[in-house]
C-alpha atoms as a PDB file:
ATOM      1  CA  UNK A   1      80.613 168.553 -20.036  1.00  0.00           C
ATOM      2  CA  UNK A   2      83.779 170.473 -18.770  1.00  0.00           C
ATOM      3  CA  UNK A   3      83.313 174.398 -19.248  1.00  0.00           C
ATOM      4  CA  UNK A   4      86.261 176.656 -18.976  1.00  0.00           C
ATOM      5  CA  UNK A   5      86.136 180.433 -18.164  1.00  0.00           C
ATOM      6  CA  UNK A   6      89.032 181.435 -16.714  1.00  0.00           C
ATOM      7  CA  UNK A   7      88.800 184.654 -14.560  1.00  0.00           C
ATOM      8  CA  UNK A   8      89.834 188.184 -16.001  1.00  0.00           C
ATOM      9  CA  UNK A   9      93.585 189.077 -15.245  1.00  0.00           C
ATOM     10  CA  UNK A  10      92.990 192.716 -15.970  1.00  0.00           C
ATOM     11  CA  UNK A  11      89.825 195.134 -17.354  1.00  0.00           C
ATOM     12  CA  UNK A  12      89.310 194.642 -21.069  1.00  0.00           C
ATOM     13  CA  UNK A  13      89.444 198.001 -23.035  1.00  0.00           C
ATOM     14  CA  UNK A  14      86.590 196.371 -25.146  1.00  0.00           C
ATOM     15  CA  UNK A  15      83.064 194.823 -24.394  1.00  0.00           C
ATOM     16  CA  UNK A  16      83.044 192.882 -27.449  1.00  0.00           C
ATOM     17  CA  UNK A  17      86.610 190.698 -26.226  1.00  0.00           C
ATOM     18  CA  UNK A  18      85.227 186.849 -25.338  1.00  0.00           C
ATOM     19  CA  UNK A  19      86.006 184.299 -27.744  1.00  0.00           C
ATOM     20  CA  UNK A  20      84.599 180.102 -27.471  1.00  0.00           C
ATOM     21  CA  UNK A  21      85.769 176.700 -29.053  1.00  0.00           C
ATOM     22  CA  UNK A  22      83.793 173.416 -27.979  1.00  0.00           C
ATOM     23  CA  UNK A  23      84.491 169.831 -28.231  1.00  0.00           C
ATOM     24  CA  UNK A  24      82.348 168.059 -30.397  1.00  0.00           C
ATOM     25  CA  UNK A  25      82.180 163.912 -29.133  1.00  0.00           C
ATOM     26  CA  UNK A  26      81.501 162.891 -32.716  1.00  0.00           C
ATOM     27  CA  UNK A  27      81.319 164.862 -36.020  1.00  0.00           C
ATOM     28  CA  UNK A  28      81.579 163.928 -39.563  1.00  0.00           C
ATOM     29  CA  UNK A  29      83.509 161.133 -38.450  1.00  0.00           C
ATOM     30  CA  UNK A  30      85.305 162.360 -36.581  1.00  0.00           C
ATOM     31  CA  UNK A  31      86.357 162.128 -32.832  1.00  0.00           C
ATOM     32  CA  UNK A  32      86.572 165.390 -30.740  1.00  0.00           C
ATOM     33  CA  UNK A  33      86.310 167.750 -33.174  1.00  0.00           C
ATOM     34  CA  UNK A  34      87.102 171.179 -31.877  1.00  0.00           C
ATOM     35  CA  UNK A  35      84.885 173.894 -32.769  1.00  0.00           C
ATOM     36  CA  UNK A  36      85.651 177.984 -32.475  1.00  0.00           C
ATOM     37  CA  UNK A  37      82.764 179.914 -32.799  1.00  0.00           C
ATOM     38  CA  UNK A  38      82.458 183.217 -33.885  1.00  0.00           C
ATOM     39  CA  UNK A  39      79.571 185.891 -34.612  1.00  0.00           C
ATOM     40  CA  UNK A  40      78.905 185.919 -38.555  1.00  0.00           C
ATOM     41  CA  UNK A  41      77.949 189.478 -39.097  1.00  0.00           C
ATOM     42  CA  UNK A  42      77.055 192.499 -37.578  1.00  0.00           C
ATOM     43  CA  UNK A  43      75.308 195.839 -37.942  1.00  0.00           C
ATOM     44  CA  UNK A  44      77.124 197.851 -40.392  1.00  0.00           C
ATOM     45  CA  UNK A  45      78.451 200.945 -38.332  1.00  0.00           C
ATOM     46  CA  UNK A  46      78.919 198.676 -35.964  1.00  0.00           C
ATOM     47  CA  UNK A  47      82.770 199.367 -35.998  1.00  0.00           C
ATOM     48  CA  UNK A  48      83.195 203.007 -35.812  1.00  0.00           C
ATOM     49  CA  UNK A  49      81.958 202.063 -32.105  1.00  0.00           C
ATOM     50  CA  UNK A  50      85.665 200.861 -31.197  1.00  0.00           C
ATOM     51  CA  UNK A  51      88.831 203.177 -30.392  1.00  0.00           C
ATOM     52  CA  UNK A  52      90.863 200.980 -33.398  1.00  0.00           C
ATOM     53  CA  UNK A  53      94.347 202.902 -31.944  1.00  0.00           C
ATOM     54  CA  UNK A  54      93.875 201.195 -29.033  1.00  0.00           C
ATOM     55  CA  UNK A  55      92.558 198.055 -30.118  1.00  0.00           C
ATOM     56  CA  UNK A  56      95.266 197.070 -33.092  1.00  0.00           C
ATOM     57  CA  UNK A  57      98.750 197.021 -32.817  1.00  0.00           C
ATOM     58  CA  UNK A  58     100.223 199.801 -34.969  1.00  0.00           C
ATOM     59  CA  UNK A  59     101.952 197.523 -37.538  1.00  0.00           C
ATOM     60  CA  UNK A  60      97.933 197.011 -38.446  1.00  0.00           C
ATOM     61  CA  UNK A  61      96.824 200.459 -38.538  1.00  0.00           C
ATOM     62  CA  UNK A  62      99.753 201.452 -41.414  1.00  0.00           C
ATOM     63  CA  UNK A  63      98.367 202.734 -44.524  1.00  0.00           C
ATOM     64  CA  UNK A  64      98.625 199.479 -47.069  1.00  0.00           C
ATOM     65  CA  UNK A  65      98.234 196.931 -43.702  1.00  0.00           C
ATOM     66  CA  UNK A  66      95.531 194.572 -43.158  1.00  0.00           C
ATOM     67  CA  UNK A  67      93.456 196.658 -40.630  1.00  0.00           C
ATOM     68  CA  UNK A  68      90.251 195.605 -41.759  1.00  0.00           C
ATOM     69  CA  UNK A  69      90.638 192.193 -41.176  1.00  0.00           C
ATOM     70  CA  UNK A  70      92.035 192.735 -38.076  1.00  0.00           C
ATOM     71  CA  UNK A  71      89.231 194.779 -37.086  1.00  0.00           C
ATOM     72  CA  UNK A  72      86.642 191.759 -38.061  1.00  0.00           C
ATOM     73  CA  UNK A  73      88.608 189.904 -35.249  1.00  0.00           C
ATOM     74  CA  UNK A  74      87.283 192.471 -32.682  1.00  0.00           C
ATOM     75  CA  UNK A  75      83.790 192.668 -34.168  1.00  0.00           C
ATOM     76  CA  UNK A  76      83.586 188.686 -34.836  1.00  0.00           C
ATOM     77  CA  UNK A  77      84.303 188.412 -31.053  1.00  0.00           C
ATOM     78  CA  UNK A  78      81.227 187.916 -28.024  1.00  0.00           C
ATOM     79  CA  UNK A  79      80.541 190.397 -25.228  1.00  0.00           C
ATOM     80  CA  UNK A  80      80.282 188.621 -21.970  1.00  0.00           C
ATOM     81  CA  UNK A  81      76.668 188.249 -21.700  1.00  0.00           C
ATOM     82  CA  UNK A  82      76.567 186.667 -25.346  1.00  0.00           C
ATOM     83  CA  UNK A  83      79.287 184.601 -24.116  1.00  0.00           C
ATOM     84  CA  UNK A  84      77.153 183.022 -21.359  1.00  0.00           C
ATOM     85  CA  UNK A  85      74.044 183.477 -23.606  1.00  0.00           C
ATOM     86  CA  UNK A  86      75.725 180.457 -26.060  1.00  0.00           C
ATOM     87  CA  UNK A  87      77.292 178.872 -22.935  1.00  0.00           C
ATOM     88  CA  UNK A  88      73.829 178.198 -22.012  1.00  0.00           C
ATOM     89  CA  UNK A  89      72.228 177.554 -25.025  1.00  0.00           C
ATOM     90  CA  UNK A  90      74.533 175.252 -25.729  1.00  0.00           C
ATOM     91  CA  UNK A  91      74.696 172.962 -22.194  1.00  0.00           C
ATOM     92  CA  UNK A  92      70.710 172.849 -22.738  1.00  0.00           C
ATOM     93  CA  UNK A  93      70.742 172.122 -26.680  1.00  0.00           C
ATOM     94  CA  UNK A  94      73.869 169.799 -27.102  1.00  0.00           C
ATOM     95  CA  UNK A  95      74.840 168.607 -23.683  1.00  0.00           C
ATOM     96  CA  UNK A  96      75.096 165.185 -24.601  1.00  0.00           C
ATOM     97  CA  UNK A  97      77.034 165.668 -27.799  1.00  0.00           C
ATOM     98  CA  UNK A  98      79.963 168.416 -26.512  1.00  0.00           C
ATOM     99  CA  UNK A  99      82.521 167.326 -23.824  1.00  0.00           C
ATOM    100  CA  UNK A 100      84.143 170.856 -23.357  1.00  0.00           C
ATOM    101  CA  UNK A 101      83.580 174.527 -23.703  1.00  0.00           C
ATOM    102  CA  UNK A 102      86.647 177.024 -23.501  1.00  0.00           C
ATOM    103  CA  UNK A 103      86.350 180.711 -22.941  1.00  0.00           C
ATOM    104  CA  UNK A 104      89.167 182.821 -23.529  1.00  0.00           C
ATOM    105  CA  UNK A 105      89.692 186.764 -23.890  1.00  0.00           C
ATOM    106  CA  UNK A 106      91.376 188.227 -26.937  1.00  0.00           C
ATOM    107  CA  UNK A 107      94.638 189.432 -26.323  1.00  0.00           C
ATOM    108  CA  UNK A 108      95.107 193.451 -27.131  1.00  0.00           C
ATOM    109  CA  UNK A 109      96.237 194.797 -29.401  1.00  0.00           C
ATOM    110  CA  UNK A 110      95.615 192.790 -32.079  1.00  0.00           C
ATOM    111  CA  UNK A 111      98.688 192.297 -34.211  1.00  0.00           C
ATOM    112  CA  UNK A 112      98.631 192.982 -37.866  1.00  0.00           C
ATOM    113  CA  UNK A 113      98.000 189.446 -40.238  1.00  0.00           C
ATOM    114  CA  UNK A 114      95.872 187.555 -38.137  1.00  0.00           C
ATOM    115  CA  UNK A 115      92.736 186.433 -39.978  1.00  0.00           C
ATOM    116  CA  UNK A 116      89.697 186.386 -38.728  1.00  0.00           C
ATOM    117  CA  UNK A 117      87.810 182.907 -38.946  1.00  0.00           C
ATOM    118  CA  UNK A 118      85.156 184.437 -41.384  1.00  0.00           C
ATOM    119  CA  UNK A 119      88.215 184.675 -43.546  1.00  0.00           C
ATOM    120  CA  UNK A 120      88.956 181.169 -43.416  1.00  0.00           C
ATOM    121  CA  UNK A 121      88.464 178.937 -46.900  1.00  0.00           C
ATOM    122  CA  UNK A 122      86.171 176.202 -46.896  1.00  0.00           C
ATOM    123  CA  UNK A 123      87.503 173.196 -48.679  1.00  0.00           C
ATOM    124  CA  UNK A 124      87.361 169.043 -48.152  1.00  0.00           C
ATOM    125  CA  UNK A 125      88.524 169.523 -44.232  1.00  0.00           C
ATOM    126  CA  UNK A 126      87.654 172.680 -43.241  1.00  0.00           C
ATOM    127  CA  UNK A 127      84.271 173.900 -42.905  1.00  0.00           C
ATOM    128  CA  UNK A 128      81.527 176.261 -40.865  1.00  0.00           C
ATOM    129  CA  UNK A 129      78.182 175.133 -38.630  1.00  0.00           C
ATOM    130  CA  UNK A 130      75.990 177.574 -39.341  1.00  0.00           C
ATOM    131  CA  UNK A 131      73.966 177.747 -36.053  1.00  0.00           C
ATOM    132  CA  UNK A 132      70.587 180.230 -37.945  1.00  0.00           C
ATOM    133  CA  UNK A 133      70.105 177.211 -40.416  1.00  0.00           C
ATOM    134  CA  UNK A 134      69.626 174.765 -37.626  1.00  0.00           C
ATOM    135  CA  UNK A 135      65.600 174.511 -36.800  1.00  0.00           C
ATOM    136  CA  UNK A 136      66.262 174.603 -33.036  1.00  0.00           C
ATOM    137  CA  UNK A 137      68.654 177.479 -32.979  1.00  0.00           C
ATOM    138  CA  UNK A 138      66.543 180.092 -30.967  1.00  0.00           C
ATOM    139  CA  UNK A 139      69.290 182.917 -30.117  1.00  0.00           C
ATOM    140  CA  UNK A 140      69.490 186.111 -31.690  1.00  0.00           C
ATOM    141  CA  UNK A 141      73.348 186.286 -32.176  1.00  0.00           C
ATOM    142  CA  UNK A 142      74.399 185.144 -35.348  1.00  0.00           C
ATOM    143  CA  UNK A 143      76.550 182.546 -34.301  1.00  0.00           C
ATOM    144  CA  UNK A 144      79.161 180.135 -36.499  1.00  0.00           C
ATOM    145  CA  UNK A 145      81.146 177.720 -36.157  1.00  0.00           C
ATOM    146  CA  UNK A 146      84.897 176.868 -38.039  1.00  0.00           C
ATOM    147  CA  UNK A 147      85.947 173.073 -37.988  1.00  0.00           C
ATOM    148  CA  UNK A 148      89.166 171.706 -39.433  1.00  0.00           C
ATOM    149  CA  UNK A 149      88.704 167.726 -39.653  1.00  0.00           C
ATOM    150  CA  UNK A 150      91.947 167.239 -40.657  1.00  0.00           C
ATOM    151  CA  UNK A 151      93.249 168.304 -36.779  1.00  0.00           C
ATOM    152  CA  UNK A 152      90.753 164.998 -36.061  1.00  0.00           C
ATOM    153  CA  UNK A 153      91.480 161.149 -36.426  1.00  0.00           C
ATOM    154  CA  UNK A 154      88.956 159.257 -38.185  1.00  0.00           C
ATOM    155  CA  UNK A 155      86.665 157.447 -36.017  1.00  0.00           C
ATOM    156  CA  UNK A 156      86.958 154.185 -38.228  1.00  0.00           C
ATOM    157  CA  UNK A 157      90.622 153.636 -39.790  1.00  0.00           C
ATOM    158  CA  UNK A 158      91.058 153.825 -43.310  1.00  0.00           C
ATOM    159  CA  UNK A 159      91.953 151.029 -45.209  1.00  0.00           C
END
């Protein structure tokens, strides 16, 4: 399994700034699937912790503008020890069924019109792995994960 954490360029004006994707070998099948995976909910409150004007570009903090969802970008995001936290999990639970996992850091500020992945639609491609459901899923973070199959090739051609 390849993991990928590339090294911080500069501080991040926010804890909550990691985001993760992993490979998944086979799923639904489909080859390589990539997965991103994102925190499901949090405490309500949660974001009047975060200095917005800093955090969103100002196109998203006009009055009419899609700040909300911008902000559920922020707060849908990992802090660095619940980065490693899945990392972990992850490498012990799934390590013969994932070929990669890629860390990245958001990238501030957040423009306005980017949707969050809890935005995202399910439909006949698209879909979440919700990690609570899964017996064996002992963390505390409420973790997801957003799949497009239609990004995949089939495993077996169809006729």
């Amino acid at each position: 399994m390849n993991i990928t954490i590339p090294p911080l360029e500069k501080p991040l004006p926010v804890d909550r700034a990691h985001v993760l994707s992993m490979t998944i070998k086979t799923f639904k099948g489909r080859r390589n699937v990539e997965v991103h995976l994102f925190r499901s909910h949090w405490p309500s409150g949660e974001e009047t912790h975060f200095d917005w004007k800093s955090l969103l570009a100002p196109d998203a903090m006009r009055p009419g503008s899609d700040a909300p969802e911008c902000k559920n970008i922020v707060l849908e995001a990992f802090t660095e020890v619940e980065r490693d936290t899945i990392i972990n999990y992850l490498k012990g639970q799934y390590s013969t069924r994932i070929t990669s996992i890629n860390a990245a850091t958001l990238s501030f500020p957040i423009p306005a019109g980017l949707p969050p992945l809890s935005s995202v639609a399910e439909g006949k491609n698209i879909g979440f792995i919700v990690f609570e459901k899964i017996p064996s899923y002992s963390l505390e973070i409420p973790l997801k994960g957003l799949y497009d199959l239609s990004q995949h090739r089939p495993i077996v051609a169809e006729e």
